[in-house]
Protein backbone atom coordinates (compact mmCIF):
# COMPACT_ATOMS: atom_id res chain seq x y z
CA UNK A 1 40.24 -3.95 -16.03
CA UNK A 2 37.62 -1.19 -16.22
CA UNK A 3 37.59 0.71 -12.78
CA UNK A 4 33.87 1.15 -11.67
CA UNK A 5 33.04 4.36 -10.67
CA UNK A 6 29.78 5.93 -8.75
CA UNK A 7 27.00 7.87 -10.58
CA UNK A 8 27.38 11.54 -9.71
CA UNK A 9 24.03 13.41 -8.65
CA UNK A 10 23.40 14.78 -11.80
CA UNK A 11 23.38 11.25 -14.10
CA UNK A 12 21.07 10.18 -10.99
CA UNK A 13 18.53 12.87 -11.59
CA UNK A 14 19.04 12.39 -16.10
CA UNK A 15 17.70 8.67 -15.09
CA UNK A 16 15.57 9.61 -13.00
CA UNK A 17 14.14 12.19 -15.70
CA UNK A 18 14.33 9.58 -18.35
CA UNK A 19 12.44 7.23 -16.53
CA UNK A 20 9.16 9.74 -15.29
CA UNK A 21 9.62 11.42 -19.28
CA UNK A 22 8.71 7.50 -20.24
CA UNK A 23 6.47 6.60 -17.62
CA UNK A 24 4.47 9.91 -18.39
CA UNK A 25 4.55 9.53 -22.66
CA UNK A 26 3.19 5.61 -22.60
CA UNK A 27 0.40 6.29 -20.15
CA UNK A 28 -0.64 9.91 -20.81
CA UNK A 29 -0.05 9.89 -24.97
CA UNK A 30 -0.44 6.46 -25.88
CA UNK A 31 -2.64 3.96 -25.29
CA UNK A 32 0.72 1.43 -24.47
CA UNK A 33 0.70 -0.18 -20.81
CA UNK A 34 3.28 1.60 -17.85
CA UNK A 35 4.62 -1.95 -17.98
CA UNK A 36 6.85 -1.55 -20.85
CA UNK A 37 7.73 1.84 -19.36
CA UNK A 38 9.23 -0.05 -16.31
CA UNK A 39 11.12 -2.47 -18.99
CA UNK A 40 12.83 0.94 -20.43
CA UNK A 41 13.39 1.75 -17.26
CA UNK A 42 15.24 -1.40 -16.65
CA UNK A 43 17.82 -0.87 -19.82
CA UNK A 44 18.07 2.72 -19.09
CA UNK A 45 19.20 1.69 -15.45
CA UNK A 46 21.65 -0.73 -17.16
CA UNK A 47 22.85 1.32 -19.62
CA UNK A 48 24.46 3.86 -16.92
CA UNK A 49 25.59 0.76 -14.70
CA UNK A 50 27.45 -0.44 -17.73
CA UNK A 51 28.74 2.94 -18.33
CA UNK A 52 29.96 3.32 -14.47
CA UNK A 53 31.80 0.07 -15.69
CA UNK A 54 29.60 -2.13 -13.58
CA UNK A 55 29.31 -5.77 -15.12
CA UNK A 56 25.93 -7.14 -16.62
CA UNK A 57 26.30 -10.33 -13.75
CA UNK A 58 26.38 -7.91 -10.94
CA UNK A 59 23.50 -5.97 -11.90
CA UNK A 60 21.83 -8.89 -12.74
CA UNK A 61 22.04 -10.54 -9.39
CA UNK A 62 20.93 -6.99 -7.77
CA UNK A 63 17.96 -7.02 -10.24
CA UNK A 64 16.93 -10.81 -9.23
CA UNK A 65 17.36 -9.79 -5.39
CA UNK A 66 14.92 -6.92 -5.84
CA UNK A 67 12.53 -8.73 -7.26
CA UNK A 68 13.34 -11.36 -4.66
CA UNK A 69 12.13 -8.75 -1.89
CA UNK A 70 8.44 -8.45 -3.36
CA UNK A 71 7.84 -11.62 -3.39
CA UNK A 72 5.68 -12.11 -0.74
CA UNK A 73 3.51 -9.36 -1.97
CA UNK A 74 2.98 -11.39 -4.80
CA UNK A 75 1.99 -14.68 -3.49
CA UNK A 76 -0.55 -12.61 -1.73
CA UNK A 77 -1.70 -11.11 -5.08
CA UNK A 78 -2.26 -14.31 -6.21
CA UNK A 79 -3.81 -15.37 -2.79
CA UNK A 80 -6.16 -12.37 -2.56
CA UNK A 81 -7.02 -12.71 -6.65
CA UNK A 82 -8.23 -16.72 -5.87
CA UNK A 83 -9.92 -15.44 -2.80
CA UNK A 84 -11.87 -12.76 -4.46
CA UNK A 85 -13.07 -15.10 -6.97
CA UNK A 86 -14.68 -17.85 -4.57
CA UNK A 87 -15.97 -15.32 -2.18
CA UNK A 88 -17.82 -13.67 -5.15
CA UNK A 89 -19.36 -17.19 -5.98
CA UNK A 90 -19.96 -18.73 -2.63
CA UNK A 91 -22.06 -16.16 -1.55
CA UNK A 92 -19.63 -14.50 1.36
CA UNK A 93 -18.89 -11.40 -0.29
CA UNK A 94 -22.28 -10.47 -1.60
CA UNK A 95 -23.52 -11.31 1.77
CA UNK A 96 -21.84 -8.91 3.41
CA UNK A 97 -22.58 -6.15 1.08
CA UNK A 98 -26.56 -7.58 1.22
CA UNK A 99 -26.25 -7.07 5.71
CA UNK A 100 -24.03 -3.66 4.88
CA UNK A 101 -26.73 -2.26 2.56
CA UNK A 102 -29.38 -3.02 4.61
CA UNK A 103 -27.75 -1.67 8.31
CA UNK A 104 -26.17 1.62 6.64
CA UNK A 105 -26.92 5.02 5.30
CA UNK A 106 -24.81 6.99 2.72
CA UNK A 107 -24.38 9.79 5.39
CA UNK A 108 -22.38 7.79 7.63
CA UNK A 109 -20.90 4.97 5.01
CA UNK A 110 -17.48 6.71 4.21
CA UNK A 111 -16.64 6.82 8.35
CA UNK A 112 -18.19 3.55 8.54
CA UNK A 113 -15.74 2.33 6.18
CA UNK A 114 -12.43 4.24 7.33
CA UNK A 115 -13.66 2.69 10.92
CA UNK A 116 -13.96 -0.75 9.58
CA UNK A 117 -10.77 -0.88 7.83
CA UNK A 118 -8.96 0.40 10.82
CA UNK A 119 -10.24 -1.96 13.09
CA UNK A 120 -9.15 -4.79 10.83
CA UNK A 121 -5.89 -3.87 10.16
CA UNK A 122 -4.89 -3.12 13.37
CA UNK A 123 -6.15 -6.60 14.47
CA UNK A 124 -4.74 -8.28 11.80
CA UNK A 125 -1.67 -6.04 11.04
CA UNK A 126 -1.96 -6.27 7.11
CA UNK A 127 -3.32 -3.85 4.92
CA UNK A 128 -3.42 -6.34 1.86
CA UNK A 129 -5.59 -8.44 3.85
CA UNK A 130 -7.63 -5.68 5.11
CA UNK A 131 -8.74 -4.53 1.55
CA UNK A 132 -8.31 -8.09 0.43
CA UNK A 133 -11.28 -9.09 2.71
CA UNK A 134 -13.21 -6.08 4.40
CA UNK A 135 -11.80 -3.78 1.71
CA UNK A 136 -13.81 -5.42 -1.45
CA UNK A 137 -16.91 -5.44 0.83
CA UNK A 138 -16.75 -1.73 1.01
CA UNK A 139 -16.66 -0.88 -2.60
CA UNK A 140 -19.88 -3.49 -2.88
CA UNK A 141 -21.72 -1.56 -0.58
CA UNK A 142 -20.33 1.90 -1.72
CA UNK A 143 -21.64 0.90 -5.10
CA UNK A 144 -24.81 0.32 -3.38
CA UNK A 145 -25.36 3.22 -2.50
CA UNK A 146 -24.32 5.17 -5.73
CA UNK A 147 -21.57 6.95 -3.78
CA UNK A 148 -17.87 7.66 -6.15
CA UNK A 149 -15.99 4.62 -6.28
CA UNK A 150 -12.33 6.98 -5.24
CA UNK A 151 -13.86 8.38 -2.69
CA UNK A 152 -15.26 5.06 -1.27
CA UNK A 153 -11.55 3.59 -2.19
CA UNK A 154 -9.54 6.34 -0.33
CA UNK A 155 -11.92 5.90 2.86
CA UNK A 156 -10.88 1.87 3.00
CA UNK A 157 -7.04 2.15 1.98
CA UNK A 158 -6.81 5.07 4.77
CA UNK A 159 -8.09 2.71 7.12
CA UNK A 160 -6.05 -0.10 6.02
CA UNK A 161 -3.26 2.06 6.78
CA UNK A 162 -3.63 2.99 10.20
CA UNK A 163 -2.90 -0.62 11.44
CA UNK A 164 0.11 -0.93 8.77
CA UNK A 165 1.66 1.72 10.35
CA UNK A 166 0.58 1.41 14.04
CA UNK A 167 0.09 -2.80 14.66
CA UNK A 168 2.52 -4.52 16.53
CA UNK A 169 1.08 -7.45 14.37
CA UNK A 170 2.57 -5.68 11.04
CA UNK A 171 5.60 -6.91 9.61
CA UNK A 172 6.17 -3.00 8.40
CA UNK A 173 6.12 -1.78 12.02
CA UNK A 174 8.38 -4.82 13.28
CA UNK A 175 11.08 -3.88 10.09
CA UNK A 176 10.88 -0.45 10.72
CA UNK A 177 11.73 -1.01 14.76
CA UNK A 178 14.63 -2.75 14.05
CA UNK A 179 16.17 -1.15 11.36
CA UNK A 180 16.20 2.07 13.33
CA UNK A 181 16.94 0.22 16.40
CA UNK A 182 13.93 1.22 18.52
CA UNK A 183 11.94 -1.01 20.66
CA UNK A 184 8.97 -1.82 19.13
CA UNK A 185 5.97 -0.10 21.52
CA UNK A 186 8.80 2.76 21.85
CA UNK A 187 7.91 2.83 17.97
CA UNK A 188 4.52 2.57 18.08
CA UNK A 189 3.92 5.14 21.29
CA UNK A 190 6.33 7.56 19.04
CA UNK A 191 3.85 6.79 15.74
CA UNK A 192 1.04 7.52 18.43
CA UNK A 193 2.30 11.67 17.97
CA UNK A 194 1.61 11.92 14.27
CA UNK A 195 -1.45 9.09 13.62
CA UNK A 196 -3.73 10.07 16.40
CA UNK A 197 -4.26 13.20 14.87
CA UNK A 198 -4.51 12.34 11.51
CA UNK A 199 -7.21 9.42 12.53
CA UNK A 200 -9.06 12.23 14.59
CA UNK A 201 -9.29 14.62 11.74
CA UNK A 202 -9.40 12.20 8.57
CA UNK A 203 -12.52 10.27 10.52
CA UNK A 204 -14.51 13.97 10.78
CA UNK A 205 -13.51 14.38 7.32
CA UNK A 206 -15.02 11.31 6.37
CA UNK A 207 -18.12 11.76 8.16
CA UNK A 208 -18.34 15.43 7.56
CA UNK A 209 -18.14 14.83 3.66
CA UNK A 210 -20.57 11.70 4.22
CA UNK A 211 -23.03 14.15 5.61
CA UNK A 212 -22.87 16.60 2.88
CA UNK A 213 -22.93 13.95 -0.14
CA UNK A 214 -24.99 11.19 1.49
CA UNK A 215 -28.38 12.65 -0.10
CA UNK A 216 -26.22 11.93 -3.66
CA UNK A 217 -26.29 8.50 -2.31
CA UNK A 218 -29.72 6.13 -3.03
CA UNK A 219 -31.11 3.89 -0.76
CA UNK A 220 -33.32 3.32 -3.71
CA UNK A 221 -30.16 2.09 -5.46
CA UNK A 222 -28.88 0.06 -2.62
CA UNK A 223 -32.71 -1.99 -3.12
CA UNK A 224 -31.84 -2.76 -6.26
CA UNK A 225 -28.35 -4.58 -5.51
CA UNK A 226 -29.79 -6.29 -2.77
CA UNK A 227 -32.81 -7.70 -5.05
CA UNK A 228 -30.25 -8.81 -7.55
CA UNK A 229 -28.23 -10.27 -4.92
CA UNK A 230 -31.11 -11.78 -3.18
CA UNK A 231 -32.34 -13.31 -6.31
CA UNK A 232 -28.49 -15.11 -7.48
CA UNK A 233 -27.36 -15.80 -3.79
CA UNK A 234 -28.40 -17.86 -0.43
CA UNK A 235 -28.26 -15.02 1.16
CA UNK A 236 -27.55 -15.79 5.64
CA UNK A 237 -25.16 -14.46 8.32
CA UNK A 238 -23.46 -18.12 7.98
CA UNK A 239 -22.42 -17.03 4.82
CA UNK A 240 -19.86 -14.83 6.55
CA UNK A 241 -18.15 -17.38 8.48
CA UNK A 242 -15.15 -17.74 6.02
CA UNK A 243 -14.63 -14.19 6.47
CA UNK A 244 -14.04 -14.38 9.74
CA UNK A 245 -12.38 -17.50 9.92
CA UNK A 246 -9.55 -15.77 7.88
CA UNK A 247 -9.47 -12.29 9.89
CA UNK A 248 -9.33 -14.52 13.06
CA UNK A 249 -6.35 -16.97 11.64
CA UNK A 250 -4.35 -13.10 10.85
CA UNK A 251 -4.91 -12.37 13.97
CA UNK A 252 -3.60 -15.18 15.55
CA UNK A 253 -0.47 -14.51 13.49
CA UNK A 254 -0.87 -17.02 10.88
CA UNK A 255 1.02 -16.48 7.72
CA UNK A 256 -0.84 -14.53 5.30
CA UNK A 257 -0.62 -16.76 2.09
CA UNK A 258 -1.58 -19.56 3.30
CA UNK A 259 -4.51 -18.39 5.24
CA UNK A 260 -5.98 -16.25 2.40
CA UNK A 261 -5.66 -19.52 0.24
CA UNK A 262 -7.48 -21.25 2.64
CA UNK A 263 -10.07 -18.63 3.11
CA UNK A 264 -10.51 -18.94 -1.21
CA UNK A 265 -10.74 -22.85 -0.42
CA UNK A 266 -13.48 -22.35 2.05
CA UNK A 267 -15.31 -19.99 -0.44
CA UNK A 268 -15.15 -23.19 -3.35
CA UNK A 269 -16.70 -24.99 -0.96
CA UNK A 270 -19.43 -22.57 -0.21
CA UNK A 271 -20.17 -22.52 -3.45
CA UNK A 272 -20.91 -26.24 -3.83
CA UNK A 273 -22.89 -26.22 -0.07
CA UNK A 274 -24.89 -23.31 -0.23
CA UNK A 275 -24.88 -21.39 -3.57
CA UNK A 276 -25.59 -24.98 -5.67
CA UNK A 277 -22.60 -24.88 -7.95
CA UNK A 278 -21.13 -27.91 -9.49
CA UNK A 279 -17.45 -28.82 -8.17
CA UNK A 280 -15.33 -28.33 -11.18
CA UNK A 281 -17.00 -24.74 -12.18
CA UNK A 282 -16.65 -23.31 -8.30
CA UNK A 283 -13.02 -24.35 -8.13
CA UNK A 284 -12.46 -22.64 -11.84
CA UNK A 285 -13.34 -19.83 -9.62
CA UNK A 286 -10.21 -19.97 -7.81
CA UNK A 287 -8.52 -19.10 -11.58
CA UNK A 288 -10.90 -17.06 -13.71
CA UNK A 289 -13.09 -15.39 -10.98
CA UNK A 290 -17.09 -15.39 -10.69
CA UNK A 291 -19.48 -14.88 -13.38
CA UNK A 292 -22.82 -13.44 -13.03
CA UNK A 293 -25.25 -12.93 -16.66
CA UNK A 294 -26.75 -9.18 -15.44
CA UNK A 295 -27.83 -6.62 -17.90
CA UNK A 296 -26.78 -3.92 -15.28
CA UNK A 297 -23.52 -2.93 -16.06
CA UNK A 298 -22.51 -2.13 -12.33
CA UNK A 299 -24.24 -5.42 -11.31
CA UNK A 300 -22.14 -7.00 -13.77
CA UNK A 301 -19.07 -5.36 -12.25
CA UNK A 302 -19.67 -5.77 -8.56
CA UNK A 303 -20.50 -9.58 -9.07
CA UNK A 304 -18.03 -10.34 -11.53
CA UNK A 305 -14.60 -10.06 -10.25
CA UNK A 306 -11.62 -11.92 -9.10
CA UNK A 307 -9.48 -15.21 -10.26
CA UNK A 308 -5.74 -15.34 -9.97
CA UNK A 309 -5.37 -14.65 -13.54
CA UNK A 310 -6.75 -11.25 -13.14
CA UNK A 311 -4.18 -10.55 -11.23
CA UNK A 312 -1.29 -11.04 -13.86
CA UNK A 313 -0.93 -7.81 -15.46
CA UNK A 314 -0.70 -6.95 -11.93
CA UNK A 315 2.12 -9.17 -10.65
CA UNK A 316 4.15 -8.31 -13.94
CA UNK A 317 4.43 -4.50 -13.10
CA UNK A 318 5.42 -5.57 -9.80
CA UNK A 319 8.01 -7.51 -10.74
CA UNK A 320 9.17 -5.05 -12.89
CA UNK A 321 8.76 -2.10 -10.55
CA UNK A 322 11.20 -4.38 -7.77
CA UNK A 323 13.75 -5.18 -11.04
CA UNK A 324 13.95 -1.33 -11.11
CA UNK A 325 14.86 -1.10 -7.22
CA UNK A 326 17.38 -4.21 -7.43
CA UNK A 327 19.57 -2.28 -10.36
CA UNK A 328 19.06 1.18 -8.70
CA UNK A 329 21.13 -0.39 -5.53
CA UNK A 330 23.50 -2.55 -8.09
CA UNK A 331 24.38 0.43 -9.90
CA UNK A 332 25.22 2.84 -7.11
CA UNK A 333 22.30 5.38 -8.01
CA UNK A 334 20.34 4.43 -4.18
CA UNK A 335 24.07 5.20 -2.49
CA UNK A 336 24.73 8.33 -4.61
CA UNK A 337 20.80 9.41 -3.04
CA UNK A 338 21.99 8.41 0.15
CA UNK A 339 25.50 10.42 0.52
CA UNK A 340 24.28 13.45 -0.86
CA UNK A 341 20.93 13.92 1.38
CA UNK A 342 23.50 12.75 4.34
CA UNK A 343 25.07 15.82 3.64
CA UNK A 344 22.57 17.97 3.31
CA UNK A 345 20.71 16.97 6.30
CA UNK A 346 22.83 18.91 9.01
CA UNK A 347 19.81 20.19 11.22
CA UNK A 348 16.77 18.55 13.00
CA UNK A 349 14.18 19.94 10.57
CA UNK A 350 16.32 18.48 7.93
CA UNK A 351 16.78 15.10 9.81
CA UNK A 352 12.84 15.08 9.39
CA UNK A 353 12.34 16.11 5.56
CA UNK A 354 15.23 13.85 4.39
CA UNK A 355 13.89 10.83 6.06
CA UNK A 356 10.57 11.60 4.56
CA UNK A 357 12.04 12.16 1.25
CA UNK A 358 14.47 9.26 1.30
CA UNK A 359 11.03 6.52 1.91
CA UNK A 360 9.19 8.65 -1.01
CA UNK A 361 12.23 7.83 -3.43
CA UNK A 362 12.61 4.48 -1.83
CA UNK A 363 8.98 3.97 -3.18
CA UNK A 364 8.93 5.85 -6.33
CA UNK A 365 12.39 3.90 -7.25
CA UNK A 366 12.43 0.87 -5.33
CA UNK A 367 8.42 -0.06 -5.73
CA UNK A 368 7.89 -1.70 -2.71
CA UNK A 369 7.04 -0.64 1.17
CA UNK A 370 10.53 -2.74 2.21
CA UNK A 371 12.62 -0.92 -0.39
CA UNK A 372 11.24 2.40 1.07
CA UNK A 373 11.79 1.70 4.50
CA UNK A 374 15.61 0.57 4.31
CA UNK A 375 16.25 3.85 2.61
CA UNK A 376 14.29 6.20 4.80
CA UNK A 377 15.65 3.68 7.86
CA UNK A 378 19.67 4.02 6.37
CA UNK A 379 20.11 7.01 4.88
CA UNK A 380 19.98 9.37 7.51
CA UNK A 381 20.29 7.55 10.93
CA UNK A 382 23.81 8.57 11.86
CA UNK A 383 23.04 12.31 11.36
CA UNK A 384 20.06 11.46 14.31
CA UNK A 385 22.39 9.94 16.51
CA UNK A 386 25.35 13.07 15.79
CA UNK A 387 22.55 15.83 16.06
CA UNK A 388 21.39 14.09 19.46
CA UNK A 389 17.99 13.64 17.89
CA UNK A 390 15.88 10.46 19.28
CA UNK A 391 15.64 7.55 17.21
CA UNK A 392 12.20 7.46 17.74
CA UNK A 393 11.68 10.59 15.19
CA UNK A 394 13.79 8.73 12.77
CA UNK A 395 11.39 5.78 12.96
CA UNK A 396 8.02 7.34 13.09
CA UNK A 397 9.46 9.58 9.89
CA UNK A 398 10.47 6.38 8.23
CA UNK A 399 7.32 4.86 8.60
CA UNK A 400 5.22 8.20 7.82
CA UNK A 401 7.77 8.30 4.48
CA UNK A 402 8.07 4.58 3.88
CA UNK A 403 4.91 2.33 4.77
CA UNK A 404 2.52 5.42 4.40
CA UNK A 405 3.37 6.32 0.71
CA UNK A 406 3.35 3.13 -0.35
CA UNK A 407 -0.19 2.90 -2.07
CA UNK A 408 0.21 6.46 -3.73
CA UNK A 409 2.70 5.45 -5.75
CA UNK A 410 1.00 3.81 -9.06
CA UNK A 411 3.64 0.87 -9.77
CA UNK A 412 4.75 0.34 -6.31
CA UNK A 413 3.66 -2.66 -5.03
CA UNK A 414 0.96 -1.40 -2.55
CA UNK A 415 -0.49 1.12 -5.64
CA UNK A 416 -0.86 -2.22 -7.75
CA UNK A 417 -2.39 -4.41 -5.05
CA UNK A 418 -4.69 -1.40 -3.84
CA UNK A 419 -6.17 -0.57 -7.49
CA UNK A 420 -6.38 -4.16 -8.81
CA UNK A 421 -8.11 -5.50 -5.54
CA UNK A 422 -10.74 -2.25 -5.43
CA UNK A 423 -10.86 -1.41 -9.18
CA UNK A 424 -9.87 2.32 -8.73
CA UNK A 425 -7.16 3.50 -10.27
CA UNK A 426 -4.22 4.95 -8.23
CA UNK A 427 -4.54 8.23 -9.94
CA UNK A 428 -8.28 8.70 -8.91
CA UNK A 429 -8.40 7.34 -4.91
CA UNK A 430 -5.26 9.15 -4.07
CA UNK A 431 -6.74 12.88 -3.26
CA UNK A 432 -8.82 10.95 -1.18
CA UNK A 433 -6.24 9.23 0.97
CA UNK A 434 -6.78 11.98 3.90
CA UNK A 435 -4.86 9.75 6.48
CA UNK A 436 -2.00 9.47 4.58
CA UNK A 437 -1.74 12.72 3.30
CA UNK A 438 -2.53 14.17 7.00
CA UNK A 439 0.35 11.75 8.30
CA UNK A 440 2.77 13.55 5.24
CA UNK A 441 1.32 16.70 6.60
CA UNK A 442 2.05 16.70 10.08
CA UNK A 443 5.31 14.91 9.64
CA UNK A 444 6.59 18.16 7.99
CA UNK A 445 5.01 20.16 10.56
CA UNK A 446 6.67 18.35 13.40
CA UNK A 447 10.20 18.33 11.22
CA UNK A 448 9.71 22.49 11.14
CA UNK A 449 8.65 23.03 14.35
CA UNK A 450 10.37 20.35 16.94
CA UNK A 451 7.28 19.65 18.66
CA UNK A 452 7.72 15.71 20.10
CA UNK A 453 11.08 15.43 19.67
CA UNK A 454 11.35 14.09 23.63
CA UNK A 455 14.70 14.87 24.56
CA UNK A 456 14.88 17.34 21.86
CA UNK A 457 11.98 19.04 21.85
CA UNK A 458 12.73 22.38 23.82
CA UNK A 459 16.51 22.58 21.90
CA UNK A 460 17.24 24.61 19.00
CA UNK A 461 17.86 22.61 16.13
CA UNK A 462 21.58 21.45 16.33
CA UNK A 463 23.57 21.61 13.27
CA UNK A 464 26.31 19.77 12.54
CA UNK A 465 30.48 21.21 13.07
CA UNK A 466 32.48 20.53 9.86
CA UNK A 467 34.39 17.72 12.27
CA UNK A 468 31.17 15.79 12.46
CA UNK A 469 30.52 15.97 9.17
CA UNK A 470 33.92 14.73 8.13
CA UNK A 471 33.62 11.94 10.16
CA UNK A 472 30.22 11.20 9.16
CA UNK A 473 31.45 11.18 5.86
């Protein structure tokens, strides 16, 4: 029988190599998809597993219970994808970019929509729905007003964020409590340290850059999408009543899927009531989006949008992403992570930046929020408790490494769901996600410096005796 043996640390970082090296060549060099990257990166994975002596069944069950764990992201895909596509037609979405248009300014959009965004997802405690529903309504009026689609993109995922990571409403907040064994407001008032600031300073950054680009902004643009949308649209504030029919039902802590399906049911029906469609093209909708004849080219691409099978491509990288995360933990490669930044985190200030860096691997690896936050969560939590560091820190680091770091990463699930639902790619909204690189930011600071560490705030960082670390071992 062939003994199975643990990757060492350096085969962990030749995969790891391998798999950037081929994510990098496909989408940099070649004009081929990062999908079939993440298929390499599944026989790569497999090909060290079987060389570790692990069998094909066991890897193959871990690969099936990643993908398992991103599952709900991508009902909600296909949820938001139907949604977007009967909103467009019905007459809700334009609506609200016709009222945005016409109540805004460019100077004070970009804090308008980082404020927007907040409030919703702190209401609703999803970040999916957030940009699912207020999130497209941003980029419509964004567009409106000529400003950069990233920069428009970064304002509403930032805002999306704060209530992902602060809600007691959001299921990442809830998982993150438990698996570090906090109580859950403890978790949030300990969150409170590290987001307040970075909502206090990304919001002035936000306004301050709205002020100095607004003039690049025209109102004489924003005329012209409301003319066009005036002329294909019954344009009235009942319009918007499906929108918040659906933001009430999340808040009210509805499940997600079915309430965005109903929210793309009440947009078919829209259609046929107020926007004159037939029955059979408003629910085709629902599958291959809305389609508006325009000769504008950004008309064309603000109107015409949504459909669950845009969404496809979309789900497949997912899936693929999660397979990746599933044979990383069947193989031993996540555990290998694990033991060796459990031993090299023997002070507080590394408690901090291992925690961090465990949730960015989680993501980068694992492609999904859930994945991220079990690592960040695991990895490290005994060191907090033999240190004498609060578990509090461990799960406001988890979070700020896990949940937060989520959308920057291009095939994670959040990156996929954030660019396919906005129409930005990951690589051009992320040096404009100022709350999540601000959370990153002071993170680290707080890591170096002990500040809000409660009990351990005025103690030097304690590091570990060689007892401690044999028995952590």
């Amino acid at each position: 029988m062939q003994t199975v043996r643990q990757p060492s640390l350096l085969q962990v970082g030749l995969l790891a190599g391998v798999i950037i090296l081929m994510i990098i060549v496909m989408t940099q060099y070649t004009p081929l998809p990062i999908q079939l990257a993440l298929l390499g990166a599944w026989f790569a994975t497999l090909g060290l597993g079987k060389w570790l002596g692990r069998s094909y069944e066991s890897m193959q069950n871990g690969l099936l219970t990643g993908i398992s764990q991103g599952m709900e992201a991508i009902l909600v895909l296909i949820a938001v994808g139907a949604l977007i596509g009967s909103w467009m037609a019905g007459g809700i979405v334009p609506s609200i970019i016709y009222y945005g248009l016409s109540v805004m300014t460019p100077q004070i959009f970009l804090f308008a929509a980082f404020f927007i965004c907040a409030v919703t997802s702190l209401a609703t405690g999803t970040s999916f729905g957030t940009i699912g529903t207020a999130g497209i309504a941003m980029m419509g009026i964004g567009e409106g007003f000529g400003l950069p689609a990233p920069l428009v993109a970064g304002a509403a995922i930032s805002g999306a964020y704060v209530g992902d990571k602060l809600s007691p409403l959001s299921d990442t907040t809830v998982m993150t409590a438990s698996l570090c064994r906090v109580d859950l407001i403890e978790h949030i008032k300990s969150m409170l340290y590290i987001s307040v600031p970075a909502i206090v300073i990304a919001s002035a950054l936000f306004l301050f850059t709205g002020i100095l680009t607004g003039h690049q902004g025209s109102t004489g643009r924003a005329t012209e999408v409301m003319a066009v949308i005036d002329a294909w649209f019954t344009v009235s504030p009942f319009m918007i009543l499906p929108a918040l029919a659906v933001i009430t039902l999340l808040i009210l802590r509805q499940p997600a899927v079915p309430v965005i399906f109903f929210g793309a049911l009440l947009g078919v029906v829209w259609a046929v009531l107020f926007q004159q469609q037939d029955v059979i093209p408003a629910l085709e909708t629902l599958y291959d989006g809305s389609h508006i004849e325009s000769d504008d080219n950004v008309i064309a691409v603000l109107l015409n949008r949504g459909g669950m099978m845009s969404m496809l491509p979309n789900i497949l990288l997912i899936i693929l992403a999660l397979g990746i995360g599933g044979l990383m933990e069947a193989t031993g490669v996540l555990a290998t992570i694990t033991t060796s930044l459990q031993r090299w985190a023997d002070n507080v200030t590394k408690l901090g930046l291992s925690t961090l860096l465990a949730g960015i691997i989680g993501n980068i690896l694992g492609g999904a929020a859930y994945v991220s936050l079990i690592t960040a969560s695991t990895i490290t939590g005994k060191n907090y408790d033999a240190t004498g560091t609060d578990r509090r820190v461990l799960s406001r680091n988890a979070e700020s490494g896990g949940t937060v770091v989520t959308p920057m990463i291009p095939w994670s699930d959040g990156g996929v769901f954030m660019a396919t639902t906005l129409g930005v790619t990951t690589a051009a909204y992320l040096p404009y996600l100022w709350y999540h690189l601000l959370v990153l930011g002071i993170a680290v600071l707080y890591s170096f410096t002990g500040w809000f560490h409660f009990n351990n705030a005025i103690r030097p960082a304690k590091t570990f005796t060689n007892e401690q670390k044999t028995t952590e071992s």
